[in-house]
Protein backbone atom coordinates (compact mmCIF):
# COMPACT_ATOMS: atom_id res chain seq x y z
CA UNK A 1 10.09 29.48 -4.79
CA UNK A 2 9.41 29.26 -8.38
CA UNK A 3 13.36 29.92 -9.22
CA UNK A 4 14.29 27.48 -6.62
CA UNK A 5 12.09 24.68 -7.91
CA UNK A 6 13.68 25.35 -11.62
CA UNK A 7 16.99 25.06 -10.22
CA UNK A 8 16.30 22.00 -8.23
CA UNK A 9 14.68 20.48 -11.53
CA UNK A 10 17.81 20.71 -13.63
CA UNK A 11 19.38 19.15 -10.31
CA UNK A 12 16.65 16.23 -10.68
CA UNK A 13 17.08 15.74 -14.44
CA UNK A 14 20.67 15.66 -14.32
CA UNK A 15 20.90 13.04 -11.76
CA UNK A 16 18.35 10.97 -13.88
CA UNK A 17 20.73 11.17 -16.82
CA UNK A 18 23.18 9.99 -14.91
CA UNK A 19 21.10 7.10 -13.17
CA UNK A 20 20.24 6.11 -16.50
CA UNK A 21 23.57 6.18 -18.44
CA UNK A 22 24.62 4.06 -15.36
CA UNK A 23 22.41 1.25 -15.57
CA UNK A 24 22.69 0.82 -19.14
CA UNK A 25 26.53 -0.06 -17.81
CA UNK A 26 25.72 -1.88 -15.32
CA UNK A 27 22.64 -4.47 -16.34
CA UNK A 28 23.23 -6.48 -13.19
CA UNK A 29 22.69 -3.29 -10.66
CA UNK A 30 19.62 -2.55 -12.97
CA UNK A 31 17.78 -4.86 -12.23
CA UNK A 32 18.44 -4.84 -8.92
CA UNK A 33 17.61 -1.24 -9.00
CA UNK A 34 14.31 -2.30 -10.75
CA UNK A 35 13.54 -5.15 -8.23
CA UNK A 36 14.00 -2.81 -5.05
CA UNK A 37 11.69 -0.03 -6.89
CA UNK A 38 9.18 -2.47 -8.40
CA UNK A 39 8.98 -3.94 -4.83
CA UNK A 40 7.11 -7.42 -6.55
CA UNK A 41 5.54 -9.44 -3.99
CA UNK A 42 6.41 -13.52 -4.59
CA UNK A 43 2.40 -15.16 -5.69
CA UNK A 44 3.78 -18.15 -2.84
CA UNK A 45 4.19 -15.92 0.01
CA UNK A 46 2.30 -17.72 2.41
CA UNK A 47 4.04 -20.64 1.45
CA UNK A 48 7.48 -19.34 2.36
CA UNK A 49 6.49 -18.34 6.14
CA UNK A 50 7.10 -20.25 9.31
CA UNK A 51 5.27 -23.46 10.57
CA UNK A 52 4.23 -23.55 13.67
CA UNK A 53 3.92 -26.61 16.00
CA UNK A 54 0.26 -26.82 17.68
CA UNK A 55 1.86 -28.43 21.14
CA UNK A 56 4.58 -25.32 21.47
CA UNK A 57 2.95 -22.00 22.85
CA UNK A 58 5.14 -18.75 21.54
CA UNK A 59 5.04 -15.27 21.90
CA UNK A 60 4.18 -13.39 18.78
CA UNK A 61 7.07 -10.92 19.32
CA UNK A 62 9.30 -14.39 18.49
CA UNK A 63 6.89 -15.59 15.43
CA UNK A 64 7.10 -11.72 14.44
CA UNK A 65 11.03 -12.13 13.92
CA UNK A 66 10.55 -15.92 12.24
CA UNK A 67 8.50 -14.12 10.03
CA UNK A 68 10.88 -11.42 9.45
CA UNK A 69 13.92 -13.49 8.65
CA UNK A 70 11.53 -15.86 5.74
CA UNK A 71 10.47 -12.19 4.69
CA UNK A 72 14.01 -11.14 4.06
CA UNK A 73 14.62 -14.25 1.80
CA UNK A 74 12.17 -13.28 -0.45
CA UNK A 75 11.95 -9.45 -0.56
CA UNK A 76 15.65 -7.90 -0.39
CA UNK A 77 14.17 -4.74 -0.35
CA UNK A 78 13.07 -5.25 2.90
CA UNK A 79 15.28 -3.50 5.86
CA UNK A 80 14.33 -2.16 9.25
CA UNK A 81 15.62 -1.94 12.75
CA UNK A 82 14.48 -0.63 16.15
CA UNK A 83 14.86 2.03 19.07
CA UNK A 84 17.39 0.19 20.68
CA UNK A 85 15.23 -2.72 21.56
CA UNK A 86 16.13 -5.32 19.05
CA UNK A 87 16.57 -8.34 21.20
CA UNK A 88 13.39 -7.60 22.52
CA UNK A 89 11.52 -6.95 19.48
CA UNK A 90 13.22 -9.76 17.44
CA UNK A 91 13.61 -7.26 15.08
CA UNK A 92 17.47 -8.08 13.51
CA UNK A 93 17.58 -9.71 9.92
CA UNK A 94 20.20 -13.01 10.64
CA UNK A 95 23.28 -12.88 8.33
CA UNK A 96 22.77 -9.30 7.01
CA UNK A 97 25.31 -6.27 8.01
CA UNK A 98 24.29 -2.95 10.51
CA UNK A 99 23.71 0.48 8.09
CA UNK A 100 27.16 2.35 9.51
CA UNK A 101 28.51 5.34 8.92
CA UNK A 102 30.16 5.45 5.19
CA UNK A 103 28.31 1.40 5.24
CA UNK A 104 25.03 1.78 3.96
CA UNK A 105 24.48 -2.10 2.09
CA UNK A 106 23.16 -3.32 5.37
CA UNK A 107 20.22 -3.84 5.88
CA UNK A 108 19.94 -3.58 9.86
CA UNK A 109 18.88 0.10 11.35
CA UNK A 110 19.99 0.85 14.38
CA UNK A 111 17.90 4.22 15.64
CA UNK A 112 18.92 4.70 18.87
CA UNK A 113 16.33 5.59 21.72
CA UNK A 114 14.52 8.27 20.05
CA UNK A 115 11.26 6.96 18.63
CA UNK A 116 10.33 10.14 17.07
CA UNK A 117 13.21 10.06 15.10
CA UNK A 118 13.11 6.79 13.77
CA UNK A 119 9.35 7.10 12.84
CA UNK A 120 10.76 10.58 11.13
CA UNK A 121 13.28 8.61 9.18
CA UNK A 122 11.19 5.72 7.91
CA UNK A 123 8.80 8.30 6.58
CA UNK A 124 11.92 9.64 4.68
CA UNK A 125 13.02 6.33 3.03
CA UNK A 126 9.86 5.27 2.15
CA UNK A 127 9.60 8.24 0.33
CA UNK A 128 12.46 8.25 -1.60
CA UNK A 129 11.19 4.53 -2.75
CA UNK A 130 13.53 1.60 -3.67
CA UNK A 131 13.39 -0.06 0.47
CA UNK A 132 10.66 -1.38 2.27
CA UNK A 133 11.06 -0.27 5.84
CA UNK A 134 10.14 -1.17 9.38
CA UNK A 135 11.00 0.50 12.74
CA UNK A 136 10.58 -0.96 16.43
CA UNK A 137 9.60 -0.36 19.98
CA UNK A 138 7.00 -1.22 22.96
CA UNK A 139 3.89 -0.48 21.97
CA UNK A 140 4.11 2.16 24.71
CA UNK A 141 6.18 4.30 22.99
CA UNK A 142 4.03 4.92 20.06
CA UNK A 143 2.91 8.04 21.88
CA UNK A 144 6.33 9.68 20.78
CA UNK A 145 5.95 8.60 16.92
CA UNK A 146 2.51 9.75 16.74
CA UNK A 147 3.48 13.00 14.51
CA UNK A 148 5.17 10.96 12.03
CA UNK A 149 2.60 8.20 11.98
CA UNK A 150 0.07 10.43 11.77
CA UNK A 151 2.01 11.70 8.73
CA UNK A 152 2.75 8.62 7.10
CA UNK A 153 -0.89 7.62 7.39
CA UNK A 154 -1.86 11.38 5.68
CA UNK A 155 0.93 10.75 2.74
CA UNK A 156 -0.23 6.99 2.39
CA UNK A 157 3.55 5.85 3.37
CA UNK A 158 3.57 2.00 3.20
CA UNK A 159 5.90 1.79 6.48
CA UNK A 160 5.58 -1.03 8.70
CA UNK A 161 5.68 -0.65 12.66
CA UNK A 162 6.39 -3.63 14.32
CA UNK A 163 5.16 -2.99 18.34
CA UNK A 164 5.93 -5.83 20.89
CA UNK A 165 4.54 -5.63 24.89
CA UNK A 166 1.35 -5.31 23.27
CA UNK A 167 -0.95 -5.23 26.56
CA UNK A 168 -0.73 -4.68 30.40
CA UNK A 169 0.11 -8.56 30.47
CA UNK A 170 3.75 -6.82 30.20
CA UNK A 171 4.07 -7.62 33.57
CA UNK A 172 6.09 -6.75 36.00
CA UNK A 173 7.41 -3.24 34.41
CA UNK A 174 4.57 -2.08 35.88
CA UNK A 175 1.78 0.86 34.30
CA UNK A 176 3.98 3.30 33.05
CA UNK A 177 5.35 0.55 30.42
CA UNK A 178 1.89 -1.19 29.79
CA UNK A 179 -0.35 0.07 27.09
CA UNK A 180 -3.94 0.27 27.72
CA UNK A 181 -5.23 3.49 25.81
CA UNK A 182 -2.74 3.38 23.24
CA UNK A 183 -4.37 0.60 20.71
CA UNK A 184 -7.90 3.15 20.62
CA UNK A 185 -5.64 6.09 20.47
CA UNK A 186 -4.15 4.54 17.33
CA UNK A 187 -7.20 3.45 15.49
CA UNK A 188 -8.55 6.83 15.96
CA UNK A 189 -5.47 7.70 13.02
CA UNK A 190 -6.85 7.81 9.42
CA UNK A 191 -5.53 5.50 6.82
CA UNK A 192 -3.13 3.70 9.62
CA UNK A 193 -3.41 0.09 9.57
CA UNK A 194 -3.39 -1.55 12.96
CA UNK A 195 -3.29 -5.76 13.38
CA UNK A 196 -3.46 -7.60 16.48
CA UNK A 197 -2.70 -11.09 15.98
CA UNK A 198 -3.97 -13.94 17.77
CA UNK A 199 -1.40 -16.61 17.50
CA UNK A 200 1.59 -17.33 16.03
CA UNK A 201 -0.18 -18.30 12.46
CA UNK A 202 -2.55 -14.94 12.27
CA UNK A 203 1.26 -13.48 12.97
CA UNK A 204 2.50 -14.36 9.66
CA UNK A 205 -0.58 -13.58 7.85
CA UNK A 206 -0.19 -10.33 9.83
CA UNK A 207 3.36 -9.59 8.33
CA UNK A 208 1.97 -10.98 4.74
CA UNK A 209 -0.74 -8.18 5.37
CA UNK A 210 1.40 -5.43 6.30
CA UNK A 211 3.38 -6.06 2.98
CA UNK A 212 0.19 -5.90 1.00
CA UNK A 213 -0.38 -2.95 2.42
CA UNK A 214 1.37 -0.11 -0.05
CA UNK A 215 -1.45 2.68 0.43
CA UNK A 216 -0.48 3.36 3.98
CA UNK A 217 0.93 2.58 6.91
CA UNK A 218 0.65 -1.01 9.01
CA UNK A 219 1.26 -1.01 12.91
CA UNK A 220 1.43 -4.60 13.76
CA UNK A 221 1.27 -5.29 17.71
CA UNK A 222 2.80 -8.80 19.25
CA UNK A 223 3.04 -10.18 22.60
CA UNK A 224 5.09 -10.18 24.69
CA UNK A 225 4.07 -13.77 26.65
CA UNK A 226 3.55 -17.25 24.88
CA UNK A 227 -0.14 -17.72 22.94
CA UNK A 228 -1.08 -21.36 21.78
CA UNK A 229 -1.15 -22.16 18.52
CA UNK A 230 -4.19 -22.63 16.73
CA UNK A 231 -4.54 -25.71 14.67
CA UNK A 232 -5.73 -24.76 11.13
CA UNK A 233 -6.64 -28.12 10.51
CA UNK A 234 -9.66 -28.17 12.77
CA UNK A 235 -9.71 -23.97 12.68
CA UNK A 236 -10.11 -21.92 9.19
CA UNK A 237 -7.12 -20.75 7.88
CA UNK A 238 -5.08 -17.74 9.48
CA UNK A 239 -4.80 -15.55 5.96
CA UNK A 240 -8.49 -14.90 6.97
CA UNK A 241 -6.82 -12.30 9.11
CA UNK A 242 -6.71 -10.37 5.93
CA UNK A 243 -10.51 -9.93 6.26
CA UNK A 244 -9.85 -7.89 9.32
CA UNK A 245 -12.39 -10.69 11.11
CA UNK A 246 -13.52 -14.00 10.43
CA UNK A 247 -15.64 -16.67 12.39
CA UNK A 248 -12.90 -19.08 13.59
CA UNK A 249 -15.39 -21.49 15.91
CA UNK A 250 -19.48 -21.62 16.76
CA UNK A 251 -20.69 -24.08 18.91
CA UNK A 252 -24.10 -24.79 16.66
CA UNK A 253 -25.19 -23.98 13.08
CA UNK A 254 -27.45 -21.20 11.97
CA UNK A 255 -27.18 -17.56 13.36
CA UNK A 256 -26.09 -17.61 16.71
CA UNK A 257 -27.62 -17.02 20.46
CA UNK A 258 -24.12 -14.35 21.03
CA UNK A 259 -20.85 -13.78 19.33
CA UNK A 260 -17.87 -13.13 21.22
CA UNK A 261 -15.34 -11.20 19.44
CA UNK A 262 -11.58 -11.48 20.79
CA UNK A 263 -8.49 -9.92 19.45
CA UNK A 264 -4.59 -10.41 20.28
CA UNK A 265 -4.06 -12.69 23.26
CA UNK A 266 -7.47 -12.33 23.93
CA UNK A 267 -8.51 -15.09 21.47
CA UNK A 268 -7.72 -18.12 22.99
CA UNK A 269 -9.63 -16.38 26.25
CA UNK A 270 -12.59 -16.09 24.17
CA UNK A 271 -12.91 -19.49 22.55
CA UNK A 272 -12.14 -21.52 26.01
CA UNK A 273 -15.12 -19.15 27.78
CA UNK A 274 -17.01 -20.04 24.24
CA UNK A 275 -16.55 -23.79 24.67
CA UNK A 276 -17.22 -23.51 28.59
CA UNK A 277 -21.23 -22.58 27.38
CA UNK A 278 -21.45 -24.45 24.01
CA UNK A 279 -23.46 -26.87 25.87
CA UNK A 280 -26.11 -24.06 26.66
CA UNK A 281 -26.30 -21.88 23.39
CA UNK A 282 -25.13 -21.51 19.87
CA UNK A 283 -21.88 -19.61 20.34
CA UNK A 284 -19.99 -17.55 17.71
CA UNK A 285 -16.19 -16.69 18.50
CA UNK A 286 -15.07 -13.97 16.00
CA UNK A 287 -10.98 -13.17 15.24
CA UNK A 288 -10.91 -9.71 14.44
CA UNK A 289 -7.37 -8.44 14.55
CA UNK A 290 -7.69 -5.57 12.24
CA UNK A 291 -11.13 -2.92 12.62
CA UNK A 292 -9.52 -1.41 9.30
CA UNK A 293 -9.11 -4.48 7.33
CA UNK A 294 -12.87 -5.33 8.40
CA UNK A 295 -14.38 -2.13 6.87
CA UNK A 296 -12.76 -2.48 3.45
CA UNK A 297 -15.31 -5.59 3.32
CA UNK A 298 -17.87 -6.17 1.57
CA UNK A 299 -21.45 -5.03 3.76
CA UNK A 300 -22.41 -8.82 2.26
CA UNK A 301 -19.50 -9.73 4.42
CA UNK A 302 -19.47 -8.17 7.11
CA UNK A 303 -22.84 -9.14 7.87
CA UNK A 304 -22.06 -12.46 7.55
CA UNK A 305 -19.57 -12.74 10.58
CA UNK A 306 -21.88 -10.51 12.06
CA UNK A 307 -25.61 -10.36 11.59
CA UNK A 308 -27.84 -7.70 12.71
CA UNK A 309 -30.18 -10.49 13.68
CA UNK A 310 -27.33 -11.49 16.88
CA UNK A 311 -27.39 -8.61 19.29
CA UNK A 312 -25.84 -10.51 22.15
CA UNK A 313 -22.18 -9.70 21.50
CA UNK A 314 -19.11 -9.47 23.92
CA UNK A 315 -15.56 -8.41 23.05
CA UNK A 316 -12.53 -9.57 24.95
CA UNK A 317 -9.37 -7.09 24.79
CA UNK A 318 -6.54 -6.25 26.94
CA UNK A 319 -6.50 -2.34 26.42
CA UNK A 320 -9.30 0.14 26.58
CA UNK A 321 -12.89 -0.28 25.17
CA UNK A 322 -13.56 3.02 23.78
CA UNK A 323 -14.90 2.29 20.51
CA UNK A 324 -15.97 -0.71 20.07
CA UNK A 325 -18.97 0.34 20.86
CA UNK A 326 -19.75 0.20 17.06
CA UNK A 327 -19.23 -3.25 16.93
CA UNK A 328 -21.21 -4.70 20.19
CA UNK A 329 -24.04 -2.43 20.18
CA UNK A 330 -26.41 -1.05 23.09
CA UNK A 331 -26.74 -4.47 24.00
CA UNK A 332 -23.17 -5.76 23.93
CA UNK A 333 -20.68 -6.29 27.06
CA UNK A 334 -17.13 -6.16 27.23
CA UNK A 335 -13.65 -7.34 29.17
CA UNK A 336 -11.62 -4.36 28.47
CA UNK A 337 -9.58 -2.36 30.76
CA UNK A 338 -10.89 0.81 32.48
CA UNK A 339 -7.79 1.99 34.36
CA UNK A 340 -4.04 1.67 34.51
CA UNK A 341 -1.97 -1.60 34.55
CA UNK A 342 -0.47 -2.91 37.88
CA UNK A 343 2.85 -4.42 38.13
CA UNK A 344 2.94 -7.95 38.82
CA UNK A 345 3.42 -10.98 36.70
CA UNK A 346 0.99 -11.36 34.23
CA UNK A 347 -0.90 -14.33 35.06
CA UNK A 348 -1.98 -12.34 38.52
CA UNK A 349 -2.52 -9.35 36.49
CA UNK A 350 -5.40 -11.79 34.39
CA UNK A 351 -7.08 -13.10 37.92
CA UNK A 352 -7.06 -8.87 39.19
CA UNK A 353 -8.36 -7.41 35.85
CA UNK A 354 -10.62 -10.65 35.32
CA UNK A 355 -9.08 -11.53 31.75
CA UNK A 356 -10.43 -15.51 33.10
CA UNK A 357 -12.57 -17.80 31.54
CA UNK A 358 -14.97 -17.72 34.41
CA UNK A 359 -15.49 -14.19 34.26
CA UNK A 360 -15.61 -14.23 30.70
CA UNK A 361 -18.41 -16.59 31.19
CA UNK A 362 -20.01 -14.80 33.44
CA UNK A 363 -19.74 -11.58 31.43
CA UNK A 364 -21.09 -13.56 28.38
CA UNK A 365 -23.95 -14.87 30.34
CA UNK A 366 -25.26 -11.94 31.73
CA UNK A 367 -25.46 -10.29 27.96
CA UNK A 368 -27.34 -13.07 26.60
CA UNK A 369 -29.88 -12.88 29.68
CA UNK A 370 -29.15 -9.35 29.64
């Protein structure tokens, strides 16, 4: 081993020389080459990212590629592709070329259907450095990338994992093709970033997130069906996302009678059952897309869109409730899933697993009584 790593030094060094004596020739490809390795991040990021339109609903899979194409723009280090799912993961960078064989200036990756192998090869570029990569499927199929997620997340890989068909609201492919465990299974991975966005907005500040994010990996999960759009000019901004959770509504001032805390699609849910009892306590609604972006915080912060003082709390997600536990307490309650998925279209797959205001109500109710 010790012979081998010699020879593959002088290997190393004399491909260095030759790097170097070739961008000395070439000042245009240097800095180039210095821009794709120095990977800078534009100070007006936010500024260069979609706008969204309060009146048009969208699924975040859709503002998830909008995001991707302003992305592109600005960082041209910035490729990716997908298990053979592009049109459904709105994955494809407009105007660029496909990576072929003997083509490699594109900067679309087409991986075929073998997750495991794509999450395999990401790992690979982003350790060679110089590309900022991303890789694609159903959130389903994260079970076969696991091994090189879990990698990436032990080497502190900055890879990106964009996941679409977030939730059993997938629909009518029925339980084999809707997550439920997989979002717990996930955070259960050390040093792996996950982000559930609530709208279209907390989408971009997702993606702006996930490319802040060089110290490990990002999985960012998007919907499949249309969200509304929250209006940040009556709601706080969605680059509070970056928190991990922030208080986007309460009903009164002062610390509140319950918080209900809503990720993903499950948002909206929360702040309509919210508003449905503002009229009878001092309600807290609490975004909190990312549990690891809510633990780098500050305890200061942390208890401030939480306090110890409210222990009527209630989280709203579409996928299993193991764990959050830790965030609701003995004396929380939940709208999570217990069991498989169902195929039908979504909206009867809300009424049968009672993702509904009204039973959100009643849920959050009978904690606060509790």
């Amino acid at each position: 081993f010790a012979a081998r790593a010699e020879k593959m030094k002088k290997a190393r060094n004399k491909w260095n020389n030759r790097l170097k004596k070739y961008l000395a020739a070439n000042p245009e490809k240097a800095d180039l080459w210095r821009k794709h390795f120095e990977q800078q991040i534009p100070v007006n990021i936010e500024s260069l990212m979609p706008v969204y339109d309060v009146t048009k609903p969208e699924a975040t899979r859709i503002s998830s590629g909008k995001a991707i194409q302003s992305l592109a723009k600005a960082l041209p280090y910035l490729v990716g592709g997908a298990a053979d799912l592009a049109p459904s993961t709105k994955t494809m960078i407009s105007g660029a070329e496909s990576v072929n064989g003997g083509k490699y200036a594109g900067r679309n990756l087409h991986f075929g259907i073998r997750e495991h192998g794509m999450a395999a090869m990401l790992n690979g570029m982003a350790l060679h450095g110089g590309l900022r990569v991303y890789g694609s499927t159903f959130f389903v199929f994260a079970d076969y990338m696991r091994p090189s997620m879990r990698l990436a997340a032990l080497m502190g890989l900055p890879v990106i994992y964009v996941f679409t068909h977030d939730s059993f609201f997938v629909g009518e492919d029925g339980p084999t093709h809707e997550p439920v465990e997989h979002i717990a299974s996930l955070r259960c991975i050390m040093n792996l970033t996950l982000i559930r966005p609530g709208d279209p907005t907390e989408a971009n500040a997702a993606w702006i997130a996930a490319i802040k994010n060089t110290s490990g990996p990002t999985a960012l999960l998007f919907t499949r069906q249309n969200l509304n759009v929250i209006d940040r000019t009556k709601y706080p901004p969605a680059i509070n996302l970056e928190k991990g959770a922030y208080t986007l509504w309460q009903s009164g001032s002062g610390n509140p009678d319950a918080i209900i805390i809503g990720t993903g699609s499950e948002v909206d849910l929360a702040l309509s059952a919210a508003k449905e009892l503002s009229g009878k306590y001092n309600i807290r609604v609490v975004s909190m897309p990312s549990w690891e972006l809510f633990e780098k915080q500050s305890a200061e912060y942390k208890a401030e869109v939480l306090p110890s003082a409210c222990t009527k709390r209630v989280v709203v997600e579409a996928g299993s409730l193991m764990g959050w536990e830790k965030y609701i307490g003995p004396k929380g309650g939940a709208v999570c899933m217990s069991r498989y998925g169902a195929s039908a279209p979504y909206k009867i797959l809300c009424e049968k697993f009672g993702f509904t205001v009204k039973n959100v109500v009643e849920t959050l109710e009978k904690t606060i009584k509790g």
